[in-house]
N, C-alpha and C. Protein backbone atom coordinates (compact mmCIF):
# COMPACT_ATOMS: atom_id res chain seq x y z
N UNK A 1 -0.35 -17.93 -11.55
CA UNK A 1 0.28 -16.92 -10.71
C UNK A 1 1.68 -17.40 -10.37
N UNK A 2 2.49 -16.75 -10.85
CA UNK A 2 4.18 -17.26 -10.66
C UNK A 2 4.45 -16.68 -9.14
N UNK A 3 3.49 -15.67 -8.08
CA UNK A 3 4.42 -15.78 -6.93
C UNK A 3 3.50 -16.03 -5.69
N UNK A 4 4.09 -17.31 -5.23
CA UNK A 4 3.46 -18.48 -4.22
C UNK A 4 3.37 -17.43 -2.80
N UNK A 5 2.15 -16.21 -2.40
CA UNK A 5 1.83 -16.13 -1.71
C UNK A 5 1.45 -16.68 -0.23
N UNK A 6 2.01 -16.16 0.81
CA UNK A 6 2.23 -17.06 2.49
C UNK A 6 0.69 -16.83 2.85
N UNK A 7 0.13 -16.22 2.36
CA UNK A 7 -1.34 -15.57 2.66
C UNK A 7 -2.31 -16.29 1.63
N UNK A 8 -1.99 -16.92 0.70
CA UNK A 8 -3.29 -17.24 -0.73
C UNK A 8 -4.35 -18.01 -0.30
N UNK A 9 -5.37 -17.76 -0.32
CA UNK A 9 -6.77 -18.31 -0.19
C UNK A 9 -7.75 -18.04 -0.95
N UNK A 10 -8.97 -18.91 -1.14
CA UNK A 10 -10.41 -18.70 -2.13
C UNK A 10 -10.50 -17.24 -1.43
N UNK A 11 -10.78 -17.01 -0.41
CA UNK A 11 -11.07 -15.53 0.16
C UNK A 11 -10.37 -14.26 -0.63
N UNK A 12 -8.67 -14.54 0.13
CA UNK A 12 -7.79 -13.50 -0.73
C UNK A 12 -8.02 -13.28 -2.04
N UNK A 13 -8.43 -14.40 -3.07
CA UNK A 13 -8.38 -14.55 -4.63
C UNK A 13 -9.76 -13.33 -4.61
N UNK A 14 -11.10 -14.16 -4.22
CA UNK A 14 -12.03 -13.54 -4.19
C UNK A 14 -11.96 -11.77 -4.45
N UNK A 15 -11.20 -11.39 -3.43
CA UNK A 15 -11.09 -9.55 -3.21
C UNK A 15 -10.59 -9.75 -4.04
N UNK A 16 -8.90 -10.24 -4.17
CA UNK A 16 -8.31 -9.23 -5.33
C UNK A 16 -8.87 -9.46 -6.51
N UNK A 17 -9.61 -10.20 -6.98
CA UNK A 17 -10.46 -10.05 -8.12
C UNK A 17 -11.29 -9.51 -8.25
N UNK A 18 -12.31 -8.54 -7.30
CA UNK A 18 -12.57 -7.81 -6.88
C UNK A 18 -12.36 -6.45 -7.40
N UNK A 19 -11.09 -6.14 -6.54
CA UNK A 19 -10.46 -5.07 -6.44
C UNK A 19 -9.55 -4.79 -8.43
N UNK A 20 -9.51 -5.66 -8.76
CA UNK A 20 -9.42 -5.85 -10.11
C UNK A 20 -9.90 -5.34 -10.98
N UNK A 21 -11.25 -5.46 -10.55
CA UNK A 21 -12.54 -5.26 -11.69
C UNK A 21 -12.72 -4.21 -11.35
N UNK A 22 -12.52 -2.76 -10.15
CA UNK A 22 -12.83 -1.29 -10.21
C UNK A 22 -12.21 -0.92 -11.45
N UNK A 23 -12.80 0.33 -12.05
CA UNK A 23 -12.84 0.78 -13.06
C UNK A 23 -11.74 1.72 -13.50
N UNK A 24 -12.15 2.78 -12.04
CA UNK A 24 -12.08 4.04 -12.33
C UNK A 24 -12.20 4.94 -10.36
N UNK A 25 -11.43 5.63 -10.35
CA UNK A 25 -11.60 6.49 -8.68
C UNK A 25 -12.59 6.65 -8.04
N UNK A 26 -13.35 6.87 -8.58
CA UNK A 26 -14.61 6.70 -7.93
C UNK A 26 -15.31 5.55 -7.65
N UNK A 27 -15.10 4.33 -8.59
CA UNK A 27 -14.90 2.82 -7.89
C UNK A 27 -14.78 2.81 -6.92
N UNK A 28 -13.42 3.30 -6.58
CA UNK A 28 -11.92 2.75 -5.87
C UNK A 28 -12.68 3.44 -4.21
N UNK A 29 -13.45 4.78 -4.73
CA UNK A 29 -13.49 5.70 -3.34
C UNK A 29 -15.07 4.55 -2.83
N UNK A 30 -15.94 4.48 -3.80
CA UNK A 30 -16.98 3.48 -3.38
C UNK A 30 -16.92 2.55 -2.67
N UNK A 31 -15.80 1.63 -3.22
CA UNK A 31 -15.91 0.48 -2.97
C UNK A 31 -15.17 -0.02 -1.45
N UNK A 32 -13.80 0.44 -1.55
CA UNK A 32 -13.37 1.02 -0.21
C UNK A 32 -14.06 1.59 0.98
N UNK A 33 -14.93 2.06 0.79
CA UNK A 33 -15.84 3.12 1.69
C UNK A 33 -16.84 2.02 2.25
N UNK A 34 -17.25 1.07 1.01
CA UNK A 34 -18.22 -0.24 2.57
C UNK A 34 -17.21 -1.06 2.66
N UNK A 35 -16.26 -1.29 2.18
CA UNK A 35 -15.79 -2.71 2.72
C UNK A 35 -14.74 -2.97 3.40
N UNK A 36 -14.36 -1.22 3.97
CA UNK A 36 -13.02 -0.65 4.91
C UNK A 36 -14.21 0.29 6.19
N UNK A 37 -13.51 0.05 6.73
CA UNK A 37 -13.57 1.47 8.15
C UNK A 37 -13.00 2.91 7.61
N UNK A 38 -13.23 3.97 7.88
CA UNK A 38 -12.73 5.26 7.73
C UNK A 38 -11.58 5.03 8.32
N UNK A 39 -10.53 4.50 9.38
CA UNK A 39 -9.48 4.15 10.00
C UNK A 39 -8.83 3.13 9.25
N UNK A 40 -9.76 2.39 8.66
CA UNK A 40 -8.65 1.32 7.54
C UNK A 40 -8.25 1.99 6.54
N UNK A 41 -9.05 2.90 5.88
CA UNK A 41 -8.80 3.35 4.80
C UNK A 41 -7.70 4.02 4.90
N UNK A 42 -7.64 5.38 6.03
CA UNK A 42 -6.33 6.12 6.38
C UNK A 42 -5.29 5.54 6.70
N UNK A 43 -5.43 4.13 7.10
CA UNK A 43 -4.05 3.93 7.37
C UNK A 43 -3.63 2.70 6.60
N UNK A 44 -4.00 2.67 5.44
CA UNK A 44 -3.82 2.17 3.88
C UNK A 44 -3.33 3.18 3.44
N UNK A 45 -3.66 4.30 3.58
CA UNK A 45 -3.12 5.81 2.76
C UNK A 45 -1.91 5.89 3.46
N UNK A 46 -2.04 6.44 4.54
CA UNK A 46 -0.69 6.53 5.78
C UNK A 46 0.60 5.75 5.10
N UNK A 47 0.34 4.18 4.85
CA UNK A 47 1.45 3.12 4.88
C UNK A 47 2.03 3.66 3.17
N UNK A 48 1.01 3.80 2.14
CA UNK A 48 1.50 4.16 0.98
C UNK A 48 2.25 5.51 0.76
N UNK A 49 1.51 6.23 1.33
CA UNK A 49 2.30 8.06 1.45
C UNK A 49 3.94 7.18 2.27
N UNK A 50 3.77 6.40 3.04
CA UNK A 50 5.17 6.01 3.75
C UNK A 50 6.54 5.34 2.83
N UNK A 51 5.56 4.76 2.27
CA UNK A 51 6.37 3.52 1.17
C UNK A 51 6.97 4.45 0.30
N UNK A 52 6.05 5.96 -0.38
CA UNK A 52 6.90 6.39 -1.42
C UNK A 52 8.17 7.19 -0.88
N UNK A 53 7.59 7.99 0.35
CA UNK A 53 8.97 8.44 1.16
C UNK A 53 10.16 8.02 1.44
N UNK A 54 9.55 6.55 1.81
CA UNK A 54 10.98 6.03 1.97
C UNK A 54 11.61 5.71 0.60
N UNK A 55 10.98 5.63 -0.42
CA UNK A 55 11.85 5.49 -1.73
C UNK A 55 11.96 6.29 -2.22
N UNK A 56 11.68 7.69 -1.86
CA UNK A 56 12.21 8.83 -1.84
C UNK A 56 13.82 9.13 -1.24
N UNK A 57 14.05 8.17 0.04
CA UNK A 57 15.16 7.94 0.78
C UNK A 57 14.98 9.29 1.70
N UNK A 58 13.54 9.48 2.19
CA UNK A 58 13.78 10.62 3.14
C UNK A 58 13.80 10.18 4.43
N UNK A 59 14.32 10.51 5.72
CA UNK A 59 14.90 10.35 6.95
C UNK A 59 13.65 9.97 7.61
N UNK A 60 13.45 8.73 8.44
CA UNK A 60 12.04 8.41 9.15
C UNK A 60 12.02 10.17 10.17
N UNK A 61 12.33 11.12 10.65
CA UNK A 61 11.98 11.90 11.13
C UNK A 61 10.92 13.00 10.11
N UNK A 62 11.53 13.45 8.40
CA UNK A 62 10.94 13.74 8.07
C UNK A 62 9.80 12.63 7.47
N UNK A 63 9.73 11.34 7.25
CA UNK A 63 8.56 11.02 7.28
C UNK A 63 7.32 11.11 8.52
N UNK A 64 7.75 10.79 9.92
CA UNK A 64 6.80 10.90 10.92
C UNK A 64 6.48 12.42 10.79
N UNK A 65 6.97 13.68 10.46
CA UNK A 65 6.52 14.74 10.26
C UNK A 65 5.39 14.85 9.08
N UNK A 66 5.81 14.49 8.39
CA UNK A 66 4.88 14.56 6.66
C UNK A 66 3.33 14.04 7.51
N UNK A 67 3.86 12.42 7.94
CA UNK A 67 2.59 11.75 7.64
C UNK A 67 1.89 11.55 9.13
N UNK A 68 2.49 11.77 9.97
CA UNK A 68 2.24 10.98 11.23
C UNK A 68 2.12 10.23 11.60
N UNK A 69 3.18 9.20 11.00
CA UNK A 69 3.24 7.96 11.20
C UNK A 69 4.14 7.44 12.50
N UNK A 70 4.12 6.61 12.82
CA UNK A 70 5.06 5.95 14.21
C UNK A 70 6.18 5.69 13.63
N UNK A 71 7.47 5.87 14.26
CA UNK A 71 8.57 4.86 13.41
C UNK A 71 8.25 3.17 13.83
N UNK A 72 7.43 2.85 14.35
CA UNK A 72 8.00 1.69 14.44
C UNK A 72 6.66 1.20 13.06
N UNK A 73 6.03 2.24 12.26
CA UNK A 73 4.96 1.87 11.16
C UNK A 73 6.21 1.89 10.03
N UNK A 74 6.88 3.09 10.47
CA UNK A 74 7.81 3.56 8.76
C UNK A 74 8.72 2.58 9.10
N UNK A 75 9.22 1.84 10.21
CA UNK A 75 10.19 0.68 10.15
C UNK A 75 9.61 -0.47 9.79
N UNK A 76 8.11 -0.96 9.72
CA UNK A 76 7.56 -2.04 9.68
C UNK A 76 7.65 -1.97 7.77
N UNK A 77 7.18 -0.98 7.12
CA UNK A 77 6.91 -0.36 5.80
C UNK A 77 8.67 -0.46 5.60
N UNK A 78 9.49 0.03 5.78
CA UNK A 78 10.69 0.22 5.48
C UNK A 78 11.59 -1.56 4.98
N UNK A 79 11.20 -2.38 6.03
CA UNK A 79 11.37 -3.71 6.46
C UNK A 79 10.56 -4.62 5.25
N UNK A 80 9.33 -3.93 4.73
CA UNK A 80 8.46 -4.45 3.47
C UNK A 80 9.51 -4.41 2.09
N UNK A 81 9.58 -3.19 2.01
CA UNK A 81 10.47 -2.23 0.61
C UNK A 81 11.89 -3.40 0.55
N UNK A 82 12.52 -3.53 1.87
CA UNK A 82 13.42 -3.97 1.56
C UNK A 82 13.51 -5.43 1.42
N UNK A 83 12.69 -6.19 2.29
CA UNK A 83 12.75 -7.98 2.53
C UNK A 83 11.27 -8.30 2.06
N UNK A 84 10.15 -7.24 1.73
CA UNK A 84 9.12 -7.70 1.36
C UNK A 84 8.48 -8.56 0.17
N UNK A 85 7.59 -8.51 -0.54
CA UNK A 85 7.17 -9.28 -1.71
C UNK A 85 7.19 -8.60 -2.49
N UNK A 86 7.85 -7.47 -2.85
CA UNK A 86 7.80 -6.76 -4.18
C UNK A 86 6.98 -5.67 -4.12
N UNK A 87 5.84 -6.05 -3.61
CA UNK A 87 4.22 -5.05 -4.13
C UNK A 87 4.62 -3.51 -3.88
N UNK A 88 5.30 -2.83 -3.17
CA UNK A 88 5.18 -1.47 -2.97
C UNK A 88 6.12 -1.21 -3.74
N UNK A 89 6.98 -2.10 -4.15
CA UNK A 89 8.51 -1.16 -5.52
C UNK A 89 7.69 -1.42 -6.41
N UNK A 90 7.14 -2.51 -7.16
CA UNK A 90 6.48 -2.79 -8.26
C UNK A 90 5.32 -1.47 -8.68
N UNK A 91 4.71 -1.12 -7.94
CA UNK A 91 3.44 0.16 -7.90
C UNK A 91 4.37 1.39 -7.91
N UNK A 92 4.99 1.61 -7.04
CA UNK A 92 6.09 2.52 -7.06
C UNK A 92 6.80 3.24 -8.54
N UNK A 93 7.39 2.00 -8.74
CA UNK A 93 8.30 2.29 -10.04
C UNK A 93 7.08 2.50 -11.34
N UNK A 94 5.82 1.79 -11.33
CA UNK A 94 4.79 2.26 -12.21
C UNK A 94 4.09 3.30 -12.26
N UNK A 95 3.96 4.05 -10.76
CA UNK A 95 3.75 5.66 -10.75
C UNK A 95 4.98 6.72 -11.44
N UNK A 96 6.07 6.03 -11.15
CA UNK A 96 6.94 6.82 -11.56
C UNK A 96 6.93 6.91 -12.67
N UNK A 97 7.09 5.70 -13.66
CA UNK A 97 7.12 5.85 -14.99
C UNK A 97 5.81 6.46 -15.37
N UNK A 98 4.44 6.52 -14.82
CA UNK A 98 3.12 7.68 -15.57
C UNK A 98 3.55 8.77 -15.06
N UNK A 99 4.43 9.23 -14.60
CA UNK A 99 4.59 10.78 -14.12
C UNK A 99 5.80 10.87 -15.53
């Protein structure tokens, strides 16, 4: 693994290998469903619907409208995109290119 994670542990490895091995959406809705809260899950959705907005470059007002998010969530998410570890441009730019 070329990027030295502040978070890496047997645990962390564990899931994302895990989360690796889903297949297919209905995996994804399974597997999520025991090993999240109905409140984790939404606001896993929440932060991603946020991430593409803002790389959309739309105004945190029309994001807290879209999603109902807090600004101080779309500033925490905003603060990721820009000084973060990559992960939300990297997914990002790979949705874009399957569309």
């Amino acid at each position: 693994m070329a990027y030295d994670s502040k978070f890496k542990s047997k645990d962390l490895d564990d899931l994302f290998e895990a989360v690796l091995l889903l297949k297919d959406e209905e995996e994804c809705y399974r597997f999520f469903e025991d090993i999240c809260t109905i409140n984790e899950i939404h606001a896993l959705a929440q932060r991603w619907q946020v991430a593409k907005l803002l790389s959309e470059k739309k105004t945190y007002a029309e994001i807290e409208a879209a999603t109902k998010a807090s600004t101080a969530t779309i500033s925490r998410i905003n603060k990721c995109l820009v000084y973060g570890a990559d992960g939300y441009q990297r997914i990002i730019s790979r949705m874009n290119e399957k569309e």
